[in-house]
Protein backbone atom coordinates (compact mmCIF):
# COMPACT_ATOMS: atom_id res chain seq x y z
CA UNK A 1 42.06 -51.69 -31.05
CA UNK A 2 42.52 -50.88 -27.20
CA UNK A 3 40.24 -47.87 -25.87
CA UNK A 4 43.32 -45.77 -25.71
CA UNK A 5 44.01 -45.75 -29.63
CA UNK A 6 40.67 -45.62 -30.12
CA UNK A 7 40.58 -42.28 -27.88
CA UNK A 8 44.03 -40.66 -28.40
CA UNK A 9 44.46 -36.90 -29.43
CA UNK A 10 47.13 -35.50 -31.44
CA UNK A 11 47.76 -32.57 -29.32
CA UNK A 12 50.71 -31.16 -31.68
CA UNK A 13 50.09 -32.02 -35.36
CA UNK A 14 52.61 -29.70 -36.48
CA UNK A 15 54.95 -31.79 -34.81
CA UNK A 16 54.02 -35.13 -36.63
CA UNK A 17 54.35 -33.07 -39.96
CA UNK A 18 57.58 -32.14 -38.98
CA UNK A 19 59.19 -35.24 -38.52
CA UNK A 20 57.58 -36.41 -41.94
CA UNK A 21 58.63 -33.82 -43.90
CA UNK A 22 62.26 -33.35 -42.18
CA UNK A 23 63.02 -37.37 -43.31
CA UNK A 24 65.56 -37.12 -45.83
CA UNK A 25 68.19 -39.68 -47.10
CA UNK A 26 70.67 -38.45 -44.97
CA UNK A 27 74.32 -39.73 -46.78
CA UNK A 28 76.70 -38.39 -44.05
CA UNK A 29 76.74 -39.49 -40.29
CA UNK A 30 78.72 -38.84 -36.52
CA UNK A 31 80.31 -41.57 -35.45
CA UNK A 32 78.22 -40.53 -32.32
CA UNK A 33 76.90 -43.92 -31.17
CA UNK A 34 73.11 -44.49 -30.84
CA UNK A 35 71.84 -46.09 -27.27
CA UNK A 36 70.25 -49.50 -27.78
CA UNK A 37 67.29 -48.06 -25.78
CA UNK A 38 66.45 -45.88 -28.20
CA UNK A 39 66.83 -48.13 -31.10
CA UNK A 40 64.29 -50.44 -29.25
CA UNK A 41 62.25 -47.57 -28.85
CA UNK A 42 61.96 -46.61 -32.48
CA UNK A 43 61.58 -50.44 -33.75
CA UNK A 44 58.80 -51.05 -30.96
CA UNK A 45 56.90 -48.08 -32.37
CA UNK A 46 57.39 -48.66 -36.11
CA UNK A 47 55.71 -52.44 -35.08
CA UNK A 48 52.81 -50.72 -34.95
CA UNK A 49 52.55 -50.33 -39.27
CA UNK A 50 49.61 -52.13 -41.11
CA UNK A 51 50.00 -55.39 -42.33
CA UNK A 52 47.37 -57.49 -44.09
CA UNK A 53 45.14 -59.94 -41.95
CA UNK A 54 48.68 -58.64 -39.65
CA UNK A 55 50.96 -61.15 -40.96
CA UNK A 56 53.51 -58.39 -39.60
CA UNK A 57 56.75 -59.74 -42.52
CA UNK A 58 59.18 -57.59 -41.36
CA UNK A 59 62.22 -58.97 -39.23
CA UNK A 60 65.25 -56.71 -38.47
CA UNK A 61 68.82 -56.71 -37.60
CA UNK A 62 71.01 -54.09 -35.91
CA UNK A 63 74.24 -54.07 -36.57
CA UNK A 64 76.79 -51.69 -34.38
CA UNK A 65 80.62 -51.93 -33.60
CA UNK A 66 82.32 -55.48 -35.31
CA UNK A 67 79.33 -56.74 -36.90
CA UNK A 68 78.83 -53.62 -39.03
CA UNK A 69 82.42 -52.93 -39.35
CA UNK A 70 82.94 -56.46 -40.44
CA UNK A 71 80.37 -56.48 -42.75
CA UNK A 72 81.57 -52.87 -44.41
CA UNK A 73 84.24 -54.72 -45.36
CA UNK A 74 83.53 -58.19 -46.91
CA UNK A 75 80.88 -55.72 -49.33
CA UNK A 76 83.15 -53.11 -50.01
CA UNK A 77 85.47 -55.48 -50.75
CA UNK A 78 83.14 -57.45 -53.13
CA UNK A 79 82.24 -53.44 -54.88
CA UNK A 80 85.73 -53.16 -55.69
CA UNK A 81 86.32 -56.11 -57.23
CA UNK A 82 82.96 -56.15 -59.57
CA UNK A 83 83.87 -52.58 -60.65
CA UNK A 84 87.80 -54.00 -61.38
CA UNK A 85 85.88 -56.69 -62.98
CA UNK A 86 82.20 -56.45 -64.43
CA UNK A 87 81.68 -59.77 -64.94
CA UNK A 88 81.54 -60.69 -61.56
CA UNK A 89 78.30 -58.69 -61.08
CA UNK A 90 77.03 -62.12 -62.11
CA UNK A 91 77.11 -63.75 -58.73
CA UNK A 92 76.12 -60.77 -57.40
CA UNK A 93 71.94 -59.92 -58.06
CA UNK A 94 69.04 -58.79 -56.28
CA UNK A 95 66.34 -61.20 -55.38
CA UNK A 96 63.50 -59.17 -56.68
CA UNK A 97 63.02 -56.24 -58.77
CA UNK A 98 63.17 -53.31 -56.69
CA UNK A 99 63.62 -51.19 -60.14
CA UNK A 100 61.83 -51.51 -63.48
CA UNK A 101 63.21 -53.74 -65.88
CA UNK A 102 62.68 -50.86 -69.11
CA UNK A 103 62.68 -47.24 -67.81
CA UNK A 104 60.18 -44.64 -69.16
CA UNK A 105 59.20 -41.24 -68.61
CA UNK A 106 58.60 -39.22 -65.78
CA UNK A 107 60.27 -41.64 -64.06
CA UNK A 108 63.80 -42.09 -65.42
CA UNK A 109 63.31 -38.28 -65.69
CA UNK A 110 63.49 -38.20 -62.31
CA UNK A 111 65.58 -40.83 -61.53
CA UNK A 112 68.07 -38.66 -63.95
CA UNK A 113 67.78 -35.68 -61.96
CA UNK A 114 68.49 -37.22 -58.42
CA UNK A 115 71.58 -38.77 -59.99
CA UNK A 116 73.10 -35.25 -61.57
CA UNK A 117 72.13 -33.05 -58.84
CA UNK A 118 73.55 -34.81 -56.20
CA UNK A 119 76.75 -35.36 -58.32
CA UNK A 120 76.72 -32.31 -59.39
CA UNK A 121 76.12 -30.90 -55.37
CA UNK A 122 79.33 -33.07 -54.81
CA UNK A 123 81.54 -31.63 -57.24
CA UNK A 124 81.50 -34.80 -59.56
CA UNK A 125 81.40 -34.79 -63.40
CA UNK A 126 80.19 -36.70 -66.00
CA UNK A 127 82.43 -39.39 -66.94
CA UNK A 128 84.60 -39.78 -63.43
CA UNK A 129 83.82 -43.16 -63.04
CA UNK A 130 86.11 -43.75 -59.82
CA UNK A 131 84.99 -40.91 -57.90
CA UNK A 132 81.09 -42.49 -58.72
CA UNK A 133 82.28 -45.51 -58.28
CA UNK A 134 83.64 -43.81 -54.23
CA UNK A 135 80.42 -42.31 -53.71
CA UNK A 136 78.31 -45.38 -54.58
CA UNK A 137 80.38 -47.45 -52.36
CA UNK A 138 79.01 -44.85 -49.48
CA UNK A 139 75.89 -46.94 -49.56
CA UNK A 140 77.85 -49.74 -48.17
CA UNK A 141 79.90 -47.66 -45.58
CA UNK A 142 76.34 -47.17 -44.23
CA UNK A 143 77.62 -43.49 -44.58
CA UNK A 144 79.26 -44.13 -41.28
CA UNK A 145 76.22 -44.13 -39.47
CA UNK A 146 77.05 -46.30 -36.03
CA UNK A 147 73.76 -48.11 -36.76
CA UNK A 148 73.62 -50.71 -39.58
CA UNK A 149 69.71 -51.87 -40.16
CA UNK A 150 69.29 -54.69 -42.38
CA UNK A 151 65.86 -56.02 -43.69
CA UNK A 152 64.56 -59.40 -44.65
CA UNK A 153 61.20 -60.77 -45.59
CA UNK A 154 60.13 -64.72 -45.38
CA UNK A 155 60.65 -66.15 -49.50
CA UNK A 156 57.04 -67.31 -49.05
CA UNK A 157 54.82 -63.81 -48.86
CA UNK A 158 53.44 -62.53 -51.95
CA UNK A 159 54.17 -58.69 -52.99
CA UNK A 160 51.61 -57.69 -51.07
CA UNK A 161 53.96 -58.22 -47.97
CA UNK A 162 56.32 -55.77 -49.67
CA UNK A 163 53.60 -52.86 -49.38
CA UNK A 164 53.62 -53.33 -45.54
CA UNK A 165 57.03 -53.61 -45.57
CA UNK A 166 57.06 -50.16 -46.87
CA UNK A 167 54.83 -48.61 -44.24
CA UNK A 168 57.09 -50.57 -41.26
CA UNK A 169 60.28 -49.17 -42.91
CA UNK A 170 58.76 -45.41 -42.99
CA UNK A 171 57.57 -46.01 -39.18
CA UNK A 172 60.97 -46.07 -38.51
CA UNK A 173 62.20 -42.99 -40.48
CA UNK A 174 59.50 -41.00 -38.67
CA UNK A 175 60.07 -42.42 -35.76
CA UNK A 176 63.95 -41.82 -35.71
CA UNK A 177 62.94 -38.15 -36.37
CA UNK A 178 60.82 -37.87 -33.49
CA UNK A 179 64.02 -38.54 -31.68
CA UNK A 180 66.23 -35.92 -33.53
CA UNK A 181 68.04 -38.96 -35.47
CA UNK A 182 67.82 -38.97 -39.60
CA UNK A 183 67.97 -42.10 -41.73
CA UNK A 184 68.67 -43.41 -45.14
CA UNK A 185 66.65 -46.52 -46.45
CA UNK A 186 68.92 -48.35 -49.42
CA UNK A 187 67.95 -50.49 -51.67
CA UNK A 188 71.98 -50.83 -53.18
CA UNK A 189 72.71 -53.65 -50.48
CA UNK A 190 69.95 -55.93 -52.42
CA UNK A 191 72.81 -56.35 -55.23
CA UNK A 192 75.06 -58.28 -51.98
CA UNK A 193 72.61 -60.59 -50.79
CA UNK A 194 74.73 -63.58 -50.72
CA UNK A 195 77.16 -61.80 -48.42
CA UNK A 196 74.57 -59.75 -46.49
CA UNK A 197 72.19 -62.89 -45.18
CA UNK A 198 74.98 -65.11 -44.05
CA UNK A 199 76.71 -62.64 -42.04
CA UNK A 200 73.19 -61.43 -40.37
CA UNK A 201 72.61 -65.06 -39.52
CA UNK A 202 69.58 -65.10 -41.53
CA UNK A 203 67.73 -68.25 -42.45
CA UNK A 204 67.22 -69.69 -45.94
CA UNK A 205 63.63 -68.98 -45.97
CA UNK A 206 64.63 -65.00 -45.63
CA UNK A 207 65.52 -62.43 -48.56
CA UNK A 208 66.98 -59.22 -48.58
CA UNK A 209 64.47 -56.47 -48.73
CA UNK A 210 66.74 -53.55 -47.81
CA UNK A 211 69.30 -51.91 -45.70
CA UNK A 212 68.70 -48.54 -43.55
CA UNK A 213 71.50 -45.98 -42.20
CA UNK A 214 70.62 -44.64 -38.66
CA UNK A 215 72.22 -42.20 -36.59
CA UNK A 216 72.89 -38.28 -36.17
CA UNK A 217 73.31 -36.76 -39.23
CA UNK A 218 76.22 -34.71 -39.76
CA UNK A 219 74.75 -31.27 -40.08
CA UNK A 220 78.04 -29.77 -41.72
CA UNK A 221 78.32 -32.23 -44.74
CA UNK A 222 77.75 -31.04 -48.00
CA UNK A 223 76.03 -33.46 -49.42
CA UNK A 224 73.37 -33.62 -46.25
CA UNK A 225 71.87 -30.20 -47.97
CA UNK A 226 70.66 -32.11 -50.89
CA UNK A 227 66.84 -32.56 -50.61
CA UNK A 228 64.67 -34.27 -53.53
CA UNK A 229 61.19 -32.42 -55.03
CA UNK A 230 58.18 -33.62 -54.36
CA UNK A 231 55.41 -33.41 -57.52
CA UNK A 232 53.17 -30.64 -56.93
CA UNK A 233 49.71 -32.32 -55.72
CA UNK A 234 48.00 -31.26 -58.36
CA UNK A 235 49.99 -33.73 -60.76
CA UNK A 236 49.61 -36.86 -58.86
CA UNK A 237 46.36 -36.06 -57.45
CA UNK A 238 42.50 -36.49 -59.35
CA UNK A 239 39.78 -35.61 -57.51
CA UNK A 240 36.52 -37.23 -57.81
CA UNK A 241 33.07 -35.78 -56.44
């Protein structure tokens, strides 16, 4: 740790609580593009997360213009044709569990309740598959964000590697905030793999860990006013003295 960590003040904490709490999963975008200088900005500082004995597993691509664009397509294009035909979703599955295998309570409860209410904030009912099937397919529209960020972890790393992961991916989020951009981390590209890492130019040794929307949200959408609850502390929190 250099002298200048060691010493730094927070002059402003208000303002790092601000750019936590004001990260949402932002699912509508301006095709406003995003200067590379700031990308390298907010990947330099989200460098900076924890890793154990700093094994640092992250690696990232940016994807803007033709790459992204080119990408949109092959997956969309694979969506479409799983949901015209299920049994393709075969030769299309995620590397790792990102989700539990059997669901329990609270947490399908709340898994239930982010579904419905943002359906329900969008105007879509139960049963209207298509329209679902539209607004899933978002995910891989990167909901036109200009910036495309896909994720990939060495095959080798045990889960611990994942946990840093985490804290590298929420660098970013916080980081984009700081610079009046908005995010959304998804987990749906996993499912595309085999398209995703060829594309990228990824190595066999890598595996998908995610994909992240970045750019300026659109602050007239709809669906950008939808904002998940947090537990109250007292419910996730025991103290011990």
């Amino acid at each position: 740790m250099t002298q200048s960590q060691v010493g730094t003040r927070i002059e402003d904490p208000r303002s790092v609580d601000a750019a936590i709490t004001s990260r949402f999963s932002a699912r509508a975008f301006l095709p406003t593009p995003v200067p590379r200088a700031t990308i390298e900005s907010i990947l330099e500082v989200a460098s900076r997360a924890p890793s154990g004995t700093n094994t640092q597993p992250w690696r990232t691509y940016v994807l803007q213009g033709a790459s992204r664009d080119a990408l949109v397509q092959k997956v969309c294009a694979a969506h479409d044709a799983v949901y015209a035909d299920p049994t393709l979703s075969a030769q299309y599955r995620e590397e790792w569990d990102y989700y539990p295998q059997n669901w329990v309570s609270p947490y399908i409860d709340r898994r239930r309740e982010n579904g419905w209410s943002l359906y329900g904030l969008l105007g879509i009912a139960r049963g209207e598959k298509d329209r679902m099937h539209a607004q899933h397919q978002r995910n891989f529209r990167f909901f036109d964000a200009p910036v495309g960020l896909i994720f990939t972890i060495d095959r080798i790393l045990g889960r611990g590697s994942l946990m840093d992961y985490g804290m590298f991916l929420q660098n970013i989020m916080v980081a984009a905030r700081a610079r009046g951009l908005h995010t959304c981390p998804q987990a749906a590209w996993n499912q595309f793999g085999r398209i995703v890492l060829p594309h990228v130019g990824a190595g066999e040794d890598e595996m998908l860990v995610c994909g992240m929307s970045l750019g300026w949200a659109d602050e007239a959408a709809p669906v950008n006013g939808f904002h998940t609850p947090r537990e109250p502390l007292a419910q996730v929190t025991r103290w011990l003295d």
